[in-house]
C-alpha atoms as a PDB file:
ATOM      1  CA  UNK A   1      43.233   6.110  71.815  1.00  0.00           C
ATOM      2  CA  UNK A   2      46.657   6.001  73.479  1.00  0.00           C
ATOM      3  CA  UNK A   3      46.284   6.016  76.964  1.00  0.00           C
ATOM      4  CA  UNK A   4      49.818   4.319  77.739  1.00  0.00           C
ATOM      5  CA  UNK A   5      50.665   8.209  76.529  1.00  0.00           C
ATOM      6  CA  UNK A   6      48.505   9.415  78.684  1.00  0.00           C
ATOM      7  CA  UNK A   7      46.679  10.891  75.794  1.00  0.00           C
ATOM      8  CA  UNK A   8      42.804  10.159  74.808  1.00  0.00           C
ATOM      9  CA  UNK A   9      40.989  11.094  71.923  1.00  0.00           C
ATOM     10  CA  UNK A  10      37.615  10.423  70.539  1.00  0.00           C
ATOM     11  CA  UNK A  11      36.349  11.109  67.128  1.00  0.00           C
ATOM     12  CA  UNK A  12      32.556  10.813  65.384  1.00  0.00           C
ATOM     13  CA  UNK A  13      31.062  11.714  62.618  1.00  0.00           C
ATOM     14  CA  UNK A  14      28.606  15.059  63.392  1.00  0.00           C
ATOM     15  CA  UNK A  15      24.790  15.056  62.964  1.00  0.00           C
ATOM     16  CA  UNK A  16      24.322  17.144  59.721  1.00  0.00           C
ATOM     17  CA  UNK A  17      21.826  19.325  60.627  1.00  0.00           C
ATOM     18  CA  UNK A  18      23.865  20.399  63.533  1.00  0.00           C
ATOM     19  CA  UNK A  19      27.129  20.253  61.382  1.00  0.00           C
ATOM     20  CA  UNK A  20      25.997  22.510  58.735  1.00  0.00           C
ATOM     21  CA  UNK A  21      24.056  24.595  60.803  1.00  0.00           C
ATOM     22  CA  UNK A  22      24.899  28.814  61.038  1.00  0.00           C
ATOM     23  CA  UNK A  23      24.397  28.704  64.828  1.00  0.00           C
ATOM     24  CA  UNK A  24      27.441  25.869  64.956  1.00  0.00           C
ATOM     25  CA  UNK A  25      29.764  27.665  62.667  1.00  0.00           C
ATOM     26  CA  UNK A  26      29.168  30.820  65.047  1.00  0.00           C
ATOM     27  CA  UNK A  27      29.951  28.945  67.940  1.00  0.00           C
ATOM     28  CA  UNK A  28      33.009  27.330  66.822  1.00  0.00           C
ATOM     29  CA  UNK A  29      34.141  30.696  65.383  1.00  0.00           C
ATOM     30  CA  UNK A  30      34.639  29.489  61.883  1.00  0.00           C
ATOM     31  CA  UNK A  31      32.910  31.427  58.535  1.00  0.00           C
ATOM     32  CA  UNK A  32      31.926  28.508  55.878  1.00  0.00           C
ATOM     33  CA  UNK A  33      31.949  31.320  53.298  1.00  0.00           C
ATOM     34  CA  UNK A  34      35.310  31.178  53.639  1.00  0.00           C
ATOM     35  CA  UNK A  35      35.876  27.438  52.954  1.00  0.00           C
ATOM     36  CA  UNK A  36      35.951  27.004  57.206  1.00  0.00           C
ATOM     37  CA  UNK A  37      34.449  23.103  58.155  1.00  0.00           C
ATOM     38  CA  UNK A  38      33.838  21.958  61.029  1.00  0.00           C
END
């Protein structure tokens, strides 16, 4: 995090089932098929 910036960010490691789930790639717009990761 570099809030002196004034920039934040925040990173963590996804759930798998939720990760690798159809219904997430739909949402985030990406196709898996297609070597797309979220």
């Amino acid at each position: 995090m570099a809030t002196a910036q004034g920039l934040a960010g925040y990173w963590s490691s996804w759930q798998a089932a939720a990760r690798d789930a159809p219904e997430m790639a739909a949402f985030l717009g990406i196709d898996p098929t297609q070597g797309d990761n979220c």
